[in-house]
C-alpha atoms as a PDB file:
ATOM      1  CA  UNK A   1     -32.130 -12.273  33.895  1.00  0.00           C
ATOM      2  CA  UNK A   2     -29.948 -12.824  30.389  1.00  0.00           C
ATOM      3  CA  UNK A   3     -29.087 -10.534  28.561  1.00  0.00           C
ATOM      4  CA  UNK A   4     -27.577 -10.202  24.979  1.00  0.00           C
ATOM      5  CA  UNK A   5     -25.471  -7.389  23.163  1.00  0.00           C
ATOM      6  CA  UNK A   6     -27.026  -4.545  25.349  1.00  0.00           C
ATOM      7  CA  UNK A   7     -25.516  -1.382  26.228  1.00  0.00           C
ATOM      8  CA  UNK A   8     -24.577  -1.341  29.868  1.00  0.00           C
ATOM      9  CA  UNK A   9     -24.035   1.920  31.360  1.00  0.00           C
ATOM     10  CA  UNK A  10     -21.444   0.799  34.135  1.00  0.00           C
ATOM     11  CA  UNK A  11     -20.451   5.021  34.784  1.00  0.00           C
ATOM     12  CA  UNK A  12     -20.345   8.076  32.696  1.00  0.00           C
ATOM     13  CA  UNK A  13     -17.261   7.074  30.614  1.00  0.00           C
ATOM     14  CA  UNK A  14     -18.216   3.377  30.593  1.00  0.00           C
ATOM     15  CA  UNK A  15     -20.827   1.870  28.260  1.00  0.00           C
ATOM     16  CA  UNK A  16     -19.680  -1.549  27.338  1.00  0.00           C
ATOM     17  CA  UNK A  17     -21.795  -3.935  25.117  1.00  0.00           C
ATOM     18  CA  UNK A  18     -20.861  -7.725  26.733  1.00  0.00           C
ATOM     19  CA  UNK A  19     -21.850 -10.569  24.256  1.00  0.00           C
ATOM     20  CA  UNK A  20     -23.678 -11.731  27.387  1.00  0.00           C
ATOM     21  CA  UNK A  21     -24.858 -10.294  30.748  1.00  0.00           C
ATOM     22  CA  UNK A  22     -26.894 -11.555  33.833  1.00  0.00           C
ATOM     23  CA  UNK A  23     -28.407  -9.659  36.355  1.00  0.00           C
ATOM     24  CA  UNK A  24     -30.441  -9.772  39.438  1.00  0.00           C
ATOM     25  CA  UNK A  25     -33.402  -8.002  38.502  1.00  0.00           C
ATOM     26  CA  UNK A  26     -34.657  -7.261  42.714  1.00  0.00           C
ATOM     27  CA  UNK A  27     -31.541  -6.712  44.920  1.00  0.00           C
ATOM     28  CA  UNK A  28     -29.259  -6.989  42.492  1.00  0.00           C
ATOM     29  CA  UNK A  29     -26.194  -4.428  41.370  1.00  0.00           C
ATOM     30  CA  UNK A  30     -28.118  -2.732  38.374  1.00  0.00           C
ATOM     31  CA  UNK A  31     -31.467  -1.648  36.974  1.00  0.00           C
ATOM     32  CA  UNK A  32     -32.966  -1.072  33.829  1.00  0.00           C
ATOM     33  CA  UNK A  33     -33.961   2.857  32.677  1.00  0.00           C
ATOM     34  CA  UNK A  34     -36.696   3.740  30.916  1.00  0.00           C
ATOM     35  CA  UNK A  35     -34.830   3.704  27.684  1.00  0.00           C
ATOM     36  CA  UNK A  36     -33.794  -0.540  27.727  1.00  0.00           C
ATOM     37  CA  UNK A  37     -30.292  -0.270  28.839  1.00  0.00           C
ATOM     38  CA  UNK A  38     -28.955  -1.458  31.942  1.00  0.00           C
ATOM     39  CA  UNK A  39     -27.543   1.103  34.426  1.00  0.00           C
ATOM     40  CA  UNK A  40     -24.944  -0.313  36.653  1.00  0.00           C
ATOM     41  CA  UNK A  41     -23.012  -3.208  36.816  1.00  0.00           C
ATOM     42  CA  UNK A  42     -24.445  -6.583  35.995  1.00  0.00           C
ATOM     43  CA  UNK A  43     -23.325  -9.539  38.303  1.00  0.00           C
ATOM     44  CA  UNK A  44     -21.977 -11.590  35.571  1.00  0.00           C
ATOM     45  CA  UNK A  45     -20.603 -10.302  32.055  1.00  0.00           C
ATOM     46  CA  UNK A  46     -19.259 -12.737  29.123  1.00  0.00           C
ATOM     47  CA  UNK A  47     -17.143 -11.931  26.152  1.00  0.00           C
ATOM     48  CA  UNK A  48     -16.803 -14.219  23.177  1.00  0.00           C
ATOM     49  CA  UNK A  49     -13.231 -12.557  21.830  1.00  0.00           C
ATOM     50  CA  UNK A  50     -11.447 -13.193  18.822  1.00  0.00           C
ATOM     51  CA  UNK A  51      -9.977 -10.113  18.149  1.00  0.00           C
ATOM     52  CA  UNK A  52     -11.080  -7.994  20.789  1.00  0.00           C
ATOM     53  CA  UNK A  53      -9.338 -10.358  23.384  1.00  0.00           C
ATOM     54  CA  UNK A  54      -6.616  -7.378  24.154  1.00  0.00           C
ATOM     55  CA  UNK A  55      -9.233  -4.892  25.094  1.00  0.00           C
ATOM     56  CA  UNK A  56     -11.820  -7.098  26.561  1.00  0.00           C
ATOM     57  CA  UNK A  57      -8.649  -8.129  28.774  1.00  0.00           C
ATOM     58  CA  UNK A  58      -7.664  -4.462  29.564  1.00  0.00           C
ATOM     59  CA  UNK A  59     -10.313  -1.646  28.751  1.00  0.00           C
ATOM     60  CA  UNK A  60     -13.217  -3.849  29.578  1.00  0.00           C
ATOM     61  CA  UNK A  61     -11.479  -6.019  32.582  1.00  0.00           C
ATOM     62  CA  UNK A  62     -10.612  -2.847  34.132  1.00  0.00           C
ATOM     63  CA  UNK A  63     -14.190  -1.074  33.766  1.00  0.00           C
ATOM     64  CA  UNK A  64     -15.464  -4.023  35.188  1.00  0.00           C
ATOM     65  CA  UNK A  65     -13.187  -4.070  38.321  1.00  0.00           C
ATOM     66  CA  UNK A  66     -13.405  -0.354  39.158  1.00  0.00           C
ATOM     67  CA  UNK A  67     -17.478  -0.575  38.746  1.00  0.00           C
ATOM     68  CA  UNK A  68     -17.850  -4.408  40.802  1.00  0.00           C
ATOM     69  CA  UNK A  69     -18.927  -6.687  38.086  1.00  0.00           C
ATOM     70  CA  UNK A  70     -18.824 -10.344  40.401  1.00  0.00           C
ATOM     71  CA  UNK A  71     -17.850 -12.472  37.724  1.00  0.00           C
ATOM     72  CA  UNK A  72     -16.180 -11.743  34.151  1.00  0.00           C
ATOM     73  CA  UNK A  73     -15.616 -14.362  31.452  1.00  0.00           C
ATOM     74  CA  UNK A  74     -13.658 -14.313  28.434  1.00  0.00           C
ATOM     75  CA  UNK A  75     -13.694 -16.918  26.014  1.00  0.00           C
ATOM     76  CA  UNK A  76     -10.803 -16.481  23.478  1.00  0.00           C
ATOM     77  CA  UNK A  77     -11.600 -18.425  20.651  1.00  0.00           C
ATOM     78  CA  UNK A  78      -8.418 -17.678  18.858  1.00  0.00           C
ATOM     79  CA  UNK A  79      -6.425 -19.209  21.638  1.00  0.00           C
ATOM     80  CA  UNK A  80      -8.573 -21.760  22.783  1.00  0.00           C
ATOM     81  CA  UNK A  81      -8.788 -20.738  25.975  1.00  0.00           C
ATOM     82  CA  UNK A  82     -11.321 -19.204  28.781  1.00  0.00           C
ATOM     83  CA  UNK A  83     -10.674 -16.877  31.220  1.00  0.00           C
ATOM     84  CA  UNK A  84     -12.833 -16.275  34.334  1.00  0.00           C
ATOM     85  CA  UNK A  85     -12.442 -13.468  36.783  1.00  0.00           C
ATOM     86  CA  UNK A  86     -14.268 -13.250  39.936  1.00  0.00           C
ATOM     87  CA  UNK A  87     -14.179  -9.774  42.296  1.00  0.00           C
ATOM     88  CA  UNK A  88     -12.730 -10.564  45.914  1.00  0.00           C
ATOM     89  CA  UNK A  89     -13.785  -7.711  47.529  1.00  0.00           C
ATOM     90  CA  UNK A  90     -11.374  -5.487  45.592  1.00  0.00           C
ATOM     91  CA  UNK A  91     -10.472  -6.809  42.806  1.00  0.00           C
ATOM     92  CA  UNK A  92     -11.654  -9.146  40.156  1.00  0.00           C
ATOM     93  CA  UNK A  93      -9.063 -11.477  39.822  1.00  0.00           C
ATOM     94  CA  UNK A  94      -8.193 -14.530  37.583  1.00  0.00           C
ATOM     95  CA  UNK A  95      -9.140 -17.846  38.891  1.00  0.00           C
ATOM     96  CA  UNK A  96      -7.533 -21.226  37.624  1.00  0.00           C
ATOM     97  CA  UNK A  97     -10.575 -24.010  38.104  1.00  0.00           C
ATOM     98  CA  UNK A  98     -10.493 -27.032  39.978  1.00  0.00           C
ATOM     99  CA  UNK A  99      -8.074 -29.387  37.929  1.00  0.00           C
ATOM    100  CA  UNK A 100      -8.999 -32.708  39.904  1.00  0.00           C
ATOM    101  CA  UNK A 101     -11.540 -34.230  41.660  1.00  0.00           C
ATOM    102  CA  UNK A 102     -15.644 -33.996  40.650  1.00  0.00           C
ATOM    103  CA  UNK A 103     -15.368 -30.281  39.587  1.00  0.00           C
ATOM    104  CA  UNK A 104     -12.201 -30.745  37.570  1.00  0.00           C
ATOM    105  CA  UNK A 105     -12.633 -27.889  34.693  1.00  0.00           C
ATOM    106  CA  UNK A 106     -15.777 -26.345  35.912  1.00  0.00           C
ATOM    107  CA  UNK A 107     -16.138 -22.758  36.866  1.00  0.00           C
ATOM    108  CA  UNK A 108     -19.608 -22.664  39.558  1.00  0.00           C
ATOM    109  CA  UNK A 109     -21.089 -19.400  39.752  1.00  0.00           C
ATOM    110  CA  UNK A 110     -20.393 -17.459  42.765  1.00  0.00           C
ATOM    111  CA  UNK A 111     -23.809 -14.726  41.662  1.00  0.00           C
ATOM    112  CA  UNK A 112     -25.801 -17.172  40.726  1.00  0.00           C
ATOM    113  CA  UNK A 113     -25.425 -20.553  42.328  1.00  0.00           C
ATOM    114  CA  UNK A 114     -26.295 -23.337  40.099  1.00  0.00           C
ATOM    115  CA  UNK A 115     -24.812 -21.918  37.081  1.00  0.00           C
ATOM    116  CA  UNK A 116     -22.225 -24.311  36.148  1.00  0.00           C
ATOM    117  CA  UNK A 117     -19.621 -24.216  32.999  1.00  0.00           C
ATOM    118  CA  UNK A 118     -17.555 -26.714  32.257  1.00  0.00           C
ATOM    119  CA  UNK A 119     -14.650 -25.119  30.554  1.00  0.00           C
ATOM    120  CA  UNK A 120     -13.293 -28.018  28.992  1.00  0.00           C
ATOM    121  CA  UNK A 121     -16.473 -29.303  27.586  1.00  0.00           C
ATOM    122  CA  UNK A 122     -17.083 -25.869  26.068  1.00  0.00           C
ATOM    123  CA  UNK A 123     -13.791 -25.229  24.537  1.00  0.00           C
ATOM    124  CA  UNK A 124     -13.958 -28.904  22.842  1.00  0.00           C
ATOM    125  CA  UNK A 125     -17.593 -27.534  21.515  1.00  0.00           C
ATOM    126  CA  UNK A 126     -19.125 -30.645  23.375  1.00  0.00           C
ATOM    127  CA  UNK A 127     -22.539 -29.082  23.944  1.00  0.00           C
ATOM    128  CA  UNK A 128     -24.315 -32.362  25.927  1.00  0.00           C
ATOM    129  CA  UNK A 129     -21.094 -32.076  28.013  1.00  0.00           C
ATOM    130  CA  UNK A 130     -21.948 -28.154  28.678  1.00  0.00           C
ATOM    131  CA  UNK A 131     -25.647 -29.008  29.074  1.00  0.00           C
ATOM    132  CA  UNK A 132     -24.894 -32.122  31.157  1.00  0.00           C
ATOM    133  CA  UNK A 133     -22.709 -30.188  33.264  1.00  0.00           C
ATOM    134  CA  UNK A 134     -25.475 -27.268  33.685  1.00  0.00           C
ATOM    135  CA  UNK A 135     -28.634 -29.526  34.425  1.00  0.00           C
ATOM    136  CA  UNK A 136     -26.171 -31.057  37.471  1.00  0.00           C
ATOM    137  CA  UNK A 137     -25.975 -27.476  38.786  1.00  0.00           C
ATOM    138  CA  UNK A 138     -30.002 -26.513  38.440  1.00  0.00           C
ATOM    139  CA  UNK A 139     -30.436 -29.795  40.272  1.00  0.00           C
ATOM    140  CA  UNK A 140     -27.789 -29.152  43.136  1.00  0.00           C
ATOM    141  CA  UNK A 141     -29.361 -27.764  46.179  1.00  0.00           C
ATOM    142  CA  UNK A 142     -27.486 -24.279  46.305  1.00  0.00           C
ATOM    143  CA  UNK A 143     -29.545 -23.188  43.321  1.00  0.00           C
ATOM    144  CA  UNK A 144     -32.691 -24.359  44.329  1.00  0.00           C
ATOM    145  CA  UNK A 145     -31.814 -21.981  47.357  1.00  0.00           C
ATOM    146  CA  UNK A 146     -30.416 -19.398  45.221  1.00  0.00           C
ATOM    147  CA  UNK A 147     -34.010 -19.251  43.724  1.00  0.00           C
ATOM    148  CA  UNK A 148     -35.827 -19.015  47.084  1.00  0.00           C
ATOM    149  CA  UNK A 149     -33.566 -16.087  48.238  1.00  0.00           C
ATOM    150  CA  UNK A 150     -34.475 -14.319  44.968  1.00  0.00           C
ATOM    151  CA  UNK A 151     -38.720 -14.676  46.358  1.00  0.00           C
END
């Protein structure tokens, strides 16, 4: 499930808003309360940061690590540039992207297989080369058995 500027209670001194969230709604890492926000940390969280980059890439970046987000992205429109974390285990480190080959600039989900963003394409505002690039990974087999895991 997407979701948009909502509150997400990560812990008791952690509420941050992400420009964009997904979530597992049955196994995943968080739930929903009876009030609308989301309690617990979301699989993937997205910033769009102009400004805010500094404490999207500290405050936020380390909320996220301590509380296991699996994926973090930060788009920093002043710099032109996109940042993707992904948690190893401990951690949620940086990740350069493939720069050769058939994936060269895109970042494939590791939550939610299928989910495919080409960096480049994005940062150049080429939206069929975004949308191109995520129809290829709703078609490619790992999604279609991402969805059949979900039941």
């Amino acid at each position: 499930m997407a979701i948009d500027n909502t509150i997400v209670i990560l812990d008791p001194d952690n509420e941050p808003q992400p420009d964009l969230a997904m979530r597992i709604e049955r196994g995943g890492t968080s739930s929903v309360d009876d009030k609308g926000y989301v309690v617990g940390a979301p699989e993937l969280a997205i910033e769009i940061a102009g400004s805010s980059a500094s404490i999207d890439l500290r405050d936020k970046l380390n909320a996220y690590r301590r509380t296991g987000v699996k994926e973090y992205i930060v788009w920093r429109t002043y710099d032109e540039a996109i940042d993707v974390f992904v948690h190893t285990g401990e951690d949620l480190q940086r990740i350069e992207l493939p720069n050769d080959g058939i994936y060269k600039g895109i970042y494939r989900s590791i939550a939610f297989p299928g989910l495919w963003l080409n960096v480049q394409a994005l940062l150049k505002r080429d939206l069929a080369g975004v949308l191109t690039t995520l129809n290829a990974g709703i078609a490619d087999e790992s999604h279609a058995a991402f969805v059949k895991s979900l039941g």
